[in-house]
C-alpha atoms as a PDB file:
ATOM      1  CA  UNK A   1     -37.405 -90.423 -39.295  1.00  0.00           C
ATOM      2  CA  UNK A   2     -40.548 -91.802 -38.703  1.00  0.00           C
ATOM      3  CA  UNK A   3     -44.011 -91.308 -41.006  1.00  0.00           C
ATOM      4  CA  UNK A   4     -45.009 -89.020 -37.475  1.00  0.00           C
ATOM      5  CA  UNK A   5     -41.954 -87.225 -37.289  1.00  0.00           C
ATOM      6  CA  UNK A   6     -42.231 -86.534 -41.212  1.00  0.00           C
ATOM      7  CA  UNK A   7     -45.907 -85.656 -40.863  1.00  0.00           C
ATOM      8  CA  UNK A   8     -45.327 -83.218 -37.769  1.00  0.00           C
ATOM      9  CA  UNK A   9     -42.897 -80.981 -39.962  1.00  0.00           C
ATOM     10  CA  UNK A  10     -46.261 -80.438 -42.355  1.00  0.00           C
ATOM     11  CA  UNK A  11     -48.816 -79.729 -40.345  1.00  0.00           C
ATOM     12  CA  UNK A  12     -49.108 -75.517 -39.731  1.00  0.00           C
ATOM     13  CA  UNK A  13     -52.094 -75.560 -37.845  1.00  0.00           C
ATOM     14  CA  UNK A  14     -55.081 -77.178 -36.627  1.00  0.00           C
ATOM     15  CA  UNK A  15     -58.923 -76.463 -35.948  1.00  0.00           C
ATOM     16  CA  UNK A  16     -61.736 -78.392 -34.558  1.00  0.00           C
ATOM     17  CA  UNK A  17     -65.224 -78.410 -34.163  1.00  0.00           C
ATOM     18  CA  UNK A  18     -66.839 -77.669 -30.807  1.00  0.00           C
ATOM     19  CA  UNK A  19     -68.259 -81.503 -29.930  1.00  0.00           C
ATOM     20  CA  UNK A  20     -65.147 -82.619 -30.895  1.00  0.00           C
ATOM     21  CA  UNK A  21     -66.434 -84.808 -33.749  1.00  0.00           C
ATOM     22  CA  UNK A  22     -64.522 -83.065 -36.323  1.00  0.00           C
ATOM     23  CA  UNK A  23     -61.016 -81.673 -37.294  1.00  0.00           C
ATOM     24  CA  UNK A  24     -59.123 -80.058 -40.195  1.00  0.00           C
ATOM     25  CA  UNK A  25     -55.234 -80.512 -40.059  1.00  0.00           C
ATOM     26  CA  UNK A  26     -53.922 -77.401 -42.613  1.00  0.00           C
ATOM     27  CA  UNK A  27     -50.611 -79.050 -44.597  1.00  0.00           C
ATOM     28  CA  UNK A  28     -47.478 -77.341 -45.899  1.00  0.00           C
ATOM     29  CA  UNK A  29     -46.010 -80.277 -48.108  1.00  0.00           C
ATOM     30  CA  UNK A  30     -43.301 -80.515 -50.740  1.00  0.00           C
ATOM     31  CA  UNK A  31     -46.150 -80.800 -52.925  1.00  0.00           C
ATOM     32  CA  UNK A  32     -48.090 -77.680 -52.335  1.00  0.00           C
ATOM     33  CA  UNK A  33     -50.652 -76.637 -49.278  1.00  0.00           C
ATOM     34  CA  UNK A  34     -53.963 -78.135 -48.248  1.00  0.00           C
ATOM     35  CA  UNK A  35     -55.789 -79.744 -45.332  1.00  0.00           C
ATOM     36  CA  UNK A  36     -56.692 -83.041 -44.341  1.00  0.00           C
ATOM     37  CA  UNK A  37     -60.508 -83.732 -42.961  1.00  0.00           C
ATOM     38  CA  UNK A  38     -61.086 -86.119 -40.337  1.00  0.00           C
ATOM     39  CA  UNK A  39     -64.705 -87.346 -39.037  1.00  0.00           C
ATOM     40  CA  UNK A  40     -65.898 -89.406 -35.786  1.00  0.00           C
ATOM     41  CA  UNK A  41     -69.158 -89.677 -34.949  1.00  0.00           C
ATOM     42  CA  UNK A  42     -71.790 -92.325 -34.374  1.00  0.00           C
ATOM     43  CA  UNK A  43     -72.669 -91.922 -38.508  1.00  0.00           C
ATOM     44  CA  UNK A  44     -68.812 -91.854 -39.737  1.00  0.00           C
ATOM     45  CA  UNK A  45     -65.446 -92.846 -39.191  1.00  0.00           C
ATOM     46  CA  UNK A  46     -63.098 -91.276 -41.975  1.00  0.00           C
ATOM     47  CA  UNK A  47     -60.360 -89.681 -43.558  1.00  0.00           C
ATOM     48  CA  UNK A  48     -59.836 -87.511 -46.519  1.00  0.00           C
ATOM     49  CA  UNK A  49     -57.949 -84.888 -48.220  1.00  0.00           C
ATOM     50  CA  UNK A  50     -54.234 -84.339 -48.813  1.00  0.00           C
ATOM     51  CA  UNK A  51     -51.940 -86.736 -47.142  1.00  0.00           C
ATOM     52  CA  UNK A  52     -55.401 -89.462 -45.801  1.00  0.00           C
ATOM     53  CA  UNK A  53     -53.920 -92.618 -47.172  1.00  0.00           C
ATOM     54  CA  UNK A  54     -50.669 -91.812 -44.789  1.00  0.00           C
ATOM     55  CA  UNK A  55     -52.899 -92.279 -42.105  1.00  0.00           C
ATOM     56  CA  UNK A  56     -54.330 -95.496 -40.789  1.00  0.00           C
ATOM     57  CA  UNK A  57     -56.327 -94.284 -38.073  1.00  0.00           C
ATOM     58  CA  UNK A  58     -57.145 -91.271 -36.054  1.00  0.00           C
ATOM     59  CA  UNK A  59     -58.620 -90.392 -32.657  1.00  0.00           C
ATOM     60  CA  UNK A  60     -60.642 -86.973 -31.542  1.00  0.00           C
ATOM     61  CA  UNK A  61     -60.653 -85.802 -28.321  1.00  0.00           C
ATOM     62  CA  UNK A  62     -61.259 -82.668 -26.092  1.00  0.00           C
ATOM     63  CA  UNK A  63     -58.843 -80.437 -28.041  1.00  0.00           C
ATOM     64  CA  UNK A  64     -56.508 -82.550 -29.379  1.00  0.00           C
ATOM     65  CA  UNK A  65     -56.281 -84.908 -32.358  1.00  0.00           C
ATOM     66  CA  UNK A  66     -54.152 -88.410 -32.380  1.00  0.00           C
ATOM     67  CA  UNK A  67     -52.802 -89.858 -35.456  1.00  0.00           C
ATOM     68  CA  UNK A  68     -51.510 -93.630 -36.390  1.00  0.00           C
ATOM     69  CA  UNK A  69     -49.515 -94.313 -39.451  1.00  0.00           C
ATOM     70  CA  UNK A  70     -48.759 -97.319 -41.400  1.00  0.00           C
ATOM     71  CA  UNK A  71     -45.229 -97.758 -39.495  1.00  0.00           C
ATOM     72  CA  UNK A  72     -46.911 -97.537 -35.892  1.00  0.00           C
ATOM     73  CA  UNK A  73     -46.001 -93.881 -34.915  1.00  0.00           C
ATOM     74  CA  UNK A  74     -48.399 -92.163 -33.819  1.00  0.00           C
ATOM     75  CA  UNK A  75     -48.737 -87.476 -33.862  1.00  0.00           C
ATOM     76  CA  UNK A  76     -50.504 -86.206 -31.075  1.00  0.00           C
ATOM     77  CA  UNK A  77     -51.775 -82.675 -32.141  1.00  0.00           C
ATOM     78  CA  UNK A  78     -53.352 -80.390 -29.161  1.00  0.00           C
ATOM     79  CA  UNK A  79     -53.274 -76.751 -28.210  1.00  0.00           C
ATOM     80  CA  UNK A  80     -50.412 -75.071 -25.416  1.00  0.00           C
ATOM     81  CA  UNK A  81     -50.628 -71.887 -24.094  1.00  0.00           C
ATOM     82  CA  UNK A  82     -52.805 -71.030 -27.431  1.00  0.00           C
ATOM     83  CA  UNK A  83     -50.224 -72.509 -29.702  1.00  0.00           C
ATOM     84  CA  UNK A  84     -50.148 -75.558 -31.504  1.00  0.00           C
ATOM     85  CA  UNK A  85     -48.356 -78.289 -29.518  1.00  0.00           C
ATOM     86  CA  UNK A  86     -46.876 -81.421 -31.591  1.00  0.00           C
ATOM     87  CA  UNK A  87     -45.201 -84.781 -29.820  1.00  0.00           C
ATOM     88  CA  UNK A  88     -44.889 -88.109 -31.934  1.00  0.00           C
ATOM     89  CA  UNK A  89     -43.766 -91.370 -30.641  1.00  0.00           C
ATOM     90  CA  UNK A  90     -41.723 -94.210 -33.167  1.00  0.00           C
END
């Protein structure tokens, strides 16, 4: 399994912010529950929180969130039909 694949199977859900400059991605991991906080803007570039040093780096857009990992698989995380819609490629 990829780091993507791996990472999809924690996420539980997703919200951002209305400019689309930032994002919290809620986390269900073996080792307990949290979120992870990702910022783009013309000030910052960053993430932190539980899980950040999996991810190398990130992309916000209209409603969905992309993220790269060390191995070069990337989680695209949007909204369906009002429900949270994962795909990954290795």
């Amino acid at each position: 399994m990829s780091r993507a694949q791996v990472f999809a199977l924690w996420v539980s859900r997703m919200a951002l912010n209305r400019q689309g400059t930032e994002a919290q991605v809620f986390l269900r991991t073996p080792l307990g529950e949290g979120f992870l906080y990702l910022r783009s803007d013309g000030f910052a570039h960053f993430v932190q929180g539980l899980a950040g040093e999996e991810v190398v780096d990130f992309t916000l857009g209209r409603g969905q969130v992309i993220l790269r990992f060390q191995d070069g698989s990337t989680l695209t995380l949007g909204r369906r039909f009002g429900q949270l819609a994962k795909t990954w490629t290795p």
